[in-house]
Protein backbone atom coordinates (compact mmCIF):
# COMPACT_ATOMS: atom_id res chain seq x y z
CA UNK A 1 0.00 0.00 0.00
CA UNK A 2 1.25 3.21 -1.09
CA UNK A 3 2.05 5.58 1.74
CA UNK A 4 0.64 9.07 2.09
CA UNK A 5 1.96 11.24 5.16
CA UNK A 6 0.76 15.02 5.15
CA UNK A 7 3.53 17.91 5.17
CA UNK A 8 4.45 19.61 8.24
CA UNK A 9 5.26 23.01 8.75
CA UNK A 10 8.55 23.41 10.49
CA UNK A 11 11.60 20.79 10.84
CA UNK A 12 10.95 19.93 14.72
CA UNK A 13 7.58 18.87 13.47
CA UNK A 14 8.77 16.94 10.46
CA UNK A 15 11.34 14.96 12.50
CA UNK A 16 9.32 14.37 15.12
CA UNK A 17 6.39 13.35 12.94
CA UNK A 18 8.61 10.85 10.88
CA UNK A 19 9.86 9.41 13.96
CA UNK A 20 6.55 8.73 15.14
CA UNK A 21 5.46 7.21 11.45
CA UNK A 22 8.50 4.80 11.34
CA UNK A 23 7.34 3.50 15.10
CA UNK A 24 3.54 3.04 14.28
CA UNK A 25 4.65 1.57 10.66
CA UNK A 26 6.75 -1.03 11.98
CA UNK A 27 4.45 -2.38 14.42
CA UNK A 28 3.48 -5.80 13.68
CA UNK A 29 -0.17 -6.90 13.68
CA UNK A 30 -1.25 -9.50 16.05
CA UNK A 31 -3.40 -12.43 15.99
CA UNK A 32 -6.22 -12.18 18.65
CA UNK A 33 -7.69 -15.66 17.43
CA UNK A 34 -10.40 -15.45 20.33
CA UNK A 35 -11.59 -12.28 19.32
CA UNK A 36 -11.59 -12.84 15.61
CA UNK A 37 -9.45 -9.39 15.14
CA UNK A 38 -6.10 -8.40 14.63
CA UNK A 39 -4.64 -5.51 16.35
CA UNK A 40 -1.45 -3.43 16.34
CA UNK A 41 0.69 -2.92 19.58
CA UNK A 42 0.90 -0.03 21.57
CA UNK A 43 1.33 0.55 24.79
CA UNK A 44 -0.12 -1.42 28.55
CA UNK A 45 -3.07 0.79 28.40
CA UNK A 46 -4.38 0.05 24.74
CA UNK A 47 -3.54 -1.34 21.44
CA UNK A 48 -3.12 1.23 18.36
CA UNK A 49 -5.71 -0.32 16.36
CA UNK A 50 -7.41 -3.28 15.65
CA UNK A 51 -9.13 -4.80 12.12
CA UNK A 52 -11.93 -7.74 11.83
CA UNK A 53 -10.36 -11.02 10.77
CA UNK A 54 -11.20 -12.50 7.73
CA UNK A 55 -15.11 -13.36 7.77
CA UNK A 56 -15.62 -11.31 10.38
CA UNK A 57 -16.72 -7.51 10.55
CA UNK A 58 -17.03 -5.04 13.90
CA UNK A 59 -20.13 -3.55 15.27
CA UNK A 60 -19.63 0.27 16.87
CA UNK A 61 -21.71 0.36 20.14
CA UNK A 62 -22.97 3.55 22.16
CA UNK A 63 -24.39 4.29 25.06
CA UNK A 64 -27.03 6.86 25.53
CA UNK A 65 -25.41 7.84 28.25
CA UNK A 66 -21.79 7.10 29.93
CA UNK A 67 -21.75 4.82 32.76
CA UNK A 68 -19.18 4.39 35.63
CA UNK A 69 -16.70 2.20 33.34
CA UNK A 70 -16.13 -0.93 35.63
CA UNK A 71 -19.93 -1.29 35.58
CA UNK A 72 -19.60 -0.64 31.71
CA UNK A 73 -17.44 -3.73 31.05
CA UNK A 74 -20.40 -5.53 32.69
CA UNK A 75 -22.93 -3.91 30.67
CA UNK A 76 -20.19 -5.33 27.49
CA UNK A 77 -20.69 -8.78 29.41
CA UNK A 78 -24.08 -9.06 29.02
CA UNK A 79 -24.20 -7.26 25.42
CA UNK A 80 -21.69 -9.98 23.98
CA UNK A 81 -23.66 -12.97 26.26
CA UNK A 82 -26.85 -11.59 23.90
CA UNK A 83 -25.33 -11.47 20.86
CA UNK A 84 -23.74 -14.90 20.55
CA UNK A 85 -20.54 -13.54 21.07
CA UNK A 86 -17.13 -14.43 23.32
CA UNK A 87 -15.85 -11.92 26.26
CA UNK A 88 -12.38 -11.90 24.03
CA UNK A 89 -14.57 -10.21 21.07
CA UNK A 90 -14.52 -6.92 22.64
CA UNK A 91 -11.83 -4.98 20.10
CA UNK A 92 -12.49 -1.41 21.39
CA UNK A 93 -13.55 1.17 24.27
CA UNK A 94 -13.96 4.81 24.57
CA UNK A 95 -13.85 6.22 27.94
CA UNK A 96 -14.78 9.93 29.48
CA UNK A 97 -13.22 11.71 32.72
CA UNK A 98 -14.82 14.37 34.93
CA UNK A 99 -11.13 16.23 33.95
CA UNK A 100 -8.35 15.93 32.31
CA UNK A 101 -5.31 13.78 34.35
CA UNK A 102 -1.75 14.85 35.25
CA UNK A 103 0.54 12.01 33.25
CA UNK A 104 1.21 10.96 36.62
CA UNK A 105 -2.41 10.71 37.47
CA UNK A 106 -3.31 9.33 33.91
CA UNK A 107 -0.56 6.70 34.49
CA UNK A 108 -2.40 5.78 37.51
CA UNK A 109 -5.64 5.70 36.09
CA UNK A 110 -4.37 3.40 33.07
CA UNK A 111 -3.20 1.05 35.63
CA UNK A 112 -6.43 0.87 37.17
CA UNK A 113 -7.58 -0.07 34.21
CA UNK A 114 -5.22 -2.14 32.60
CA UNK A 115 -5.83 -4.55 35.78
CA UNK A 116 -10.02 -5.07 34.94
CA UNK A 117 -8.91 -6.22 31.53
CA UNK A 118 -6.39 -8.61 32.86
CA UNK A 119 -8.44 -9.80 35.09
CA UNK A 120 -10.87 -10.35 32.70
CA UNK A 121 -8.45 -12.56 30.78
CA UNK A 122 -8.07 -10.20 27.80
CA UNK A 123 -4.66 -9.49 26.99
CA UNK A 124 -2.67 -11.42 23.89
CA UNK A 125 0.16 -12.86 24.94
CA UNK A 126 0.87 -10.13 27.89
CA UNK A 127 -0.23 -7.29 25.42
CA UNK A 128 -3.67 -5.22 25.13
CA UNK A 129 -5.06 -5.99 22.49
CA UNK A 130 -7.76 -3.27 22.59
CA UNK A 131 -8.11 0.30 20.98
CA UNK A 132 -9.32 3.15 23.21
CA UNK A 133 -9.81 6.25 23.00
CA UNK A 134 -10.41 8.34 26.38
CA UNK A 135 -11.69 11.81 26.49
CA UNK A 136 -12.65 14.70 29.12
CA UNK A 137 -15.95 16.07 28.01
CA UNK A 138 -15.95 20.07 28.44
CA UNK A 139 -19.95 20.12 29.04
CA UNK A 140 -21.60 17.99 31.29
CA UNK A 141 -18.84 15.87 31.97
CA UNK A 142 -19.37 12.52 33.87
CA UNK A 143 -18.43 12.26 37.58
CA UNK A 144 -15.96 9.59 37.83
CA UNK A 145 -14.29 7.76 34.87
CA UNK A 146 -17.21 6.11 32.70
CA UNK A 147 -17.72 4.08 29.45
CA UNK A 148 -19.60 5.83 26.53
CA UNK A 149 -18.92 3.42 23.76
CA UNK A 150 -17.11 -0.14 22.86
CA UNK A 151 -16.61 -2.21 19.46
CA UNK A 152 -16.51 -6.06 18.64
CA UNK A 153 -16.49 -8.82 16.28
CA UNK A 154 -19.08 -10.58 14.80
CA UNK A 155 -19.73 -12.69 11.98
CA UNK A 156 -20.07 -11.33 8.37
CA UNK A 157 -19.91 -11.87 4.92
CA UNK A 158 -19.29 -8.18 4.18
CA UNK A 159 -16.17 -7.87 1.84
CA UNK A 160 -14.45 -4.64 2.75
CA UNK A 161 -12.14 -4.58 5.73
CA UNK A 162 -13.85 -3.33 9.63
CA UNK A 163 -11.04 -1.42 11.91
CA UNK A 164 -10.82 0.92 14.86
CA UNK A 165 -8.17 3.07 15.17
CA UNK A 166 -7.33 4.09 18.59
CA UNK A 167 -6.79 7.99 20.23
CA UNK A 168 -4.29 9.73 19.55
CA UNK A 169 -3.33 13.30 21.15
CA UNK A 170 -0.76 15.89 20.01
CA UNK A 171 2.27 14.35 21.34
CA UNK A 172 5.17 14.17 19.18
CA UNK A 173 5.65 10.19 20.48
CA UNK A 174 2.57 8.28 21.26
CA UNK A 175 4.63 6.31 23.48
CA UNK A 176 6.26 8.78 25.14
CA UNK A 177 3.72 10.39 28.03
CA UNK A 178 5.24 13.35 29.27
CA UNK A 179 5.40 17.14 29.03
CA UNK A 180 8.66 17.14 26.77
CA UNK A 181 6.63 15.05 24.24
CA UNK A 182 3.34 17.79 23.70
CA UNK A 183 3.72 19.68 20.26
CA UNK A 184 4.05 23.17 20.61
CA UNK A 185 3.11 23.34 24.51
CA UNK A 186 1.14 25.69 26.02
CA UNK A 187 0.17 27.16 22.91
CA UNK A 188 -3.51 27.10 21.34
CA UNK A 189 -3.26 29.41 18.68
CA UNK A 190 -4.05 28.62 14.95
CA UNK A 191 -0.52 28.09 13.94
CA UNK A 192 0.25 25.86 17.00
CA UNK A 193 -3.16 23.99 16.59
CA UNK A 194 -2.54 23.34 12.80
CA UNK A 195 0.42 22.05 13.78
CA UNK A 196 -1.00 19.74 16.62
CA UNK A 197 -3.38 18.63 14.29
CA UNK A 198 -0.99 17.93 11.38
CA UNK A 199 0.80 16.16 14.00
CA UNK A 200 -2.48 13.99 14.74
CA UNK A 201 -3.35 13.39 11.29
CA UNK A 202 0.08 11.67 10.60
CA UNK A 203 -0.71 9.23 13.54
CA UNK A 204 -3.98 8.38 12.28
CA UNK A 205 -2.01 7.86 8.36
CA UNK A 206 0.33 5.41 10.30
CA UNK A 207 -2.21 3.17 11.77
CA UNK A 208 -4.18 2.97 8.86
CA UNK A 209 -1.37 1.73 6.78
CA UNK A 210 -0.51 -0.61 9.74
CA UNK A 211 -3.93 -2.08 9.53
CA UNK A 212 -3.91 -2.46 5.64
CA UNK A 213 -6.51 0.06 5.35
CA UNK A 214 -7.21 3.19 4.11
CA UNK A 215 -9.43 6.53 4.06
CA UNK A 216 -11.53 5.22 1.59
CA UNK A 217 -12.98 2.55 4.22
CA UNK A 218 -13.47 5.42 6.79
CA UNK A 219 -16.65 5.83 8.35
CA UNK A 220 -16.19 8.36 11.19
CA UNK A 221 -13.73 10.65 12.14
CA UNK A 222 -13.57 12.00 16.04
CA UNK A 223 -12.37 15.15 16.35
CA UNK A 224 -11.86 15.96 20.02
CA UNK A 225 -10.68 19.51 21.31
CA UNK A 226 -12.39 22.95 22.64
CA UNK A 227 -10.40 24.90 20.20
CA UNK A 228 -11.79 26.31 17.27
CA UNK A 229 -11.35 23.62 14.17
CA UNK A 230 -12.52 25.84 11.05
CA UNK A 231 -8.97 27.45 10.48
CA UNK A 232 -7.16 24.57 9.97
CA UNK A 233 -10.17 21.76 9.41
CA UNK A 234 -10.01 21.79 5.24
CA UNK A 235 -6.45 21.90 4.91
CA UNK A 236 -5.28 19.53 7.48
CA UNK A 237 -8.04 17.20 8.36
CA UNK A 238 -10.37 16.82 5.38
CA UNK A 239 -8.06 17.78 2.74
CA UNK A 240 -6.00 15.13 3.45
CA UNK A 241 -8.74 12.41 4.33
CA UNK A 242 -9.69 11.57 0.57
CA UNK A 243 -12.67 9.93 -0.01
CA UNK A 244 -13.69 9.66 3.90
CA UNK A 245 -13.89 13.73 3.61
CA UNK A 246 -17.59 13.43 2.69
CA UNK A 247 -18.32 11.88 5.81
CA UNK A 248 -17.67 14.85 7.68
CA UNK A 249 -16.18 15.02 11.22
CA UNK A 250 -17.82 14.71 14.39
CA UNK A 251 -16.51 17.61 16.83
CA UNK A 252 -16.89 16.48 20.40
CA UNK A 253 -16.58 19.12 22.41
CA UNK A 254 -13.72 18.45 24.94
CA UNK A 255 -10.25 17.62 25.91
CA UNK A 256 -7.74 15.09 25.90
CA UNK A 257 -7.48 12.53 28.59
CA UNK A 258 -3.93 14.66 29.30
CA UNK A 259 -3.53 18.21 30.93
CA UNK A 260 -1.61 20.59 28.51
CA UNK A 261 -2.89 18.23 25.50
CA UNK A 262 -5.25 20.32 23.39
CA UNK A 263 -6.00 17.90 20.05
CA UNK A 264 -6.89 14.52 19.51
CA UNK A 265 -8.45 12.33 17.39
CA UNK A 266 -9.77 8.53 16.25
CA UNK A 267 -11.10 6.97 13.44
CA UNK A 268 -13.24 4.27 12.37
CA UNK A 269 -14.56 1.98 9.68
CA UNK A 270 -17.89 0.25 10.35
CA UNK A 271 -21.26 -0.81 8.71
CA UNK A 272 -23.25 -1.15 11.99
CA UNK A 273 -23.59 2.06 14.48
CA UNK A 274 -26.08 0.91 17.11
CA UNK A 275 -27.25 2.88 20.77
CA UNK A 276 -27.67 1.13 23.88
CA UNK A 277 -29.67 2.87 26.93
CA UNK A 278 -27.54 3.21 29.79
């Protein structure tokens, strides 16, 4: 697959965000054979991205409202007991905080939950096999950590590819959580957030590529920030999104899981959206 990366505007930027390509675009994907997907490393907390096996396809699930998220993985219990489906098909979960974390706190937090998946028996082979993205919404924000959406596997005979791609904020190493890493810290204005999101955009190129997908199979692209989007939205986000442009973006009001973060984004390709009451 021919690989795309869009141009940065100044050489910290470009080496940083070529650094960050060559470590997404080497990842290998994995074989979760329980869960019927495939999914690129990342880090403890969460996987890059995962992509249906073979005969298989993933269903996008939301709930009307967020729930506390340990109940939330017992609400997934229950979903996947109804649907025919295995515990280990769970491929994906999107999270919201009352507030944004301190890395040390957001370390903490990951560890938290890092240990309800193990428990649960999902990791591959010691690794986490599931995407996430996790998100502090600016309005009406939830009062302790809560689930507002998960993905998994089912059977299908659909014939183009079904992938999550996992979070990604403006760091300038996705695996490297700390204050040195942010692009362009402490600075929101247009040039900075163009940047941030150029940054962003390069991530989500890299996983796609490491899931042998592409734009065209896009469904949904998350935009998450409470910075203004239409400066920089044609030229960075949609220009460079190809066909999946015509989608659109959904804007969610709010802020990386991160203090001092300010852009962040996911995307998706699905056939089946579906709501769940809380």
């Amino acid at each position: 697959m021919e690989t795309h990366y869009p141009p940065v505007r100044n050489g910290r930027a470009a080496a940083s965000l070529f650094l960050q390509t060559i470590r997404n675009s080497s990842s290998v994907l994995i074989d979760n054979p329980l869960g019927n997907y495939r999914f690129l490393a990342g880090i403890a907390p969460y996987s890059c991205g995962v992509v249906a096996m073979s005969g298989f396809e993933i269903v996008h699930v939301t709930f009307q409202q967020p729930i506390p998220y340990r109940l939330g993985f017992e609400r997934i219990d229950c979903h996947l007991e109804a649907t025919n489906r295995p515990r280990h098909a769970l491929c994906g979960a999107e999270l919201r905080l009352p507030a944004p974390l301190s890395f040390e706190g957001f370390a903490d937090f990951n560890g938290e939950y890092q240990s309800v998946l193990s428990d649960r028996g999902l990791m591959v082979d010691g690794c986490n096999p599931i995407a996430r993205t996790n998100i502090a919404p600016a309005v009406r924000p939830p009062e302790q950590p809560s689930l507002y959406a998960f993905s998994y596997t089912v059977l299908s005979e659909a014939g183009s590819p079904a992938f999550i791609v996992a979070g990604a904020g403006d760091l300038d190493d996705q695996t490297n959580l700390c204050t040195e890493a942010i692009v362009r810290p402490k600075e929101t204005g247009e040039d900075a957030l163009r940047e941030k999101a150029n940054t962003v955009m390069g991530v989500m190129q890299a996983r796609l590529d490491g899931l042998n997908v592409g734009w065209a199979t896009v469904t949904a692209i998350d935009v998450y920030t409470v910075h203004p989007v239409q400066p920089f939205l044609v030229d960075t986000v949609l220009g460079l999104a190809g066909d999946a442009a015509i989608h659109g973006i959904r804007w969610h009001y709010g802020r990386p899981p991160i203090e001092g973060l300010a852009f962040e984004m996911d995307v998706r390709g699905v056939r089946q959206e579906i709501w769940l009451e809380p």
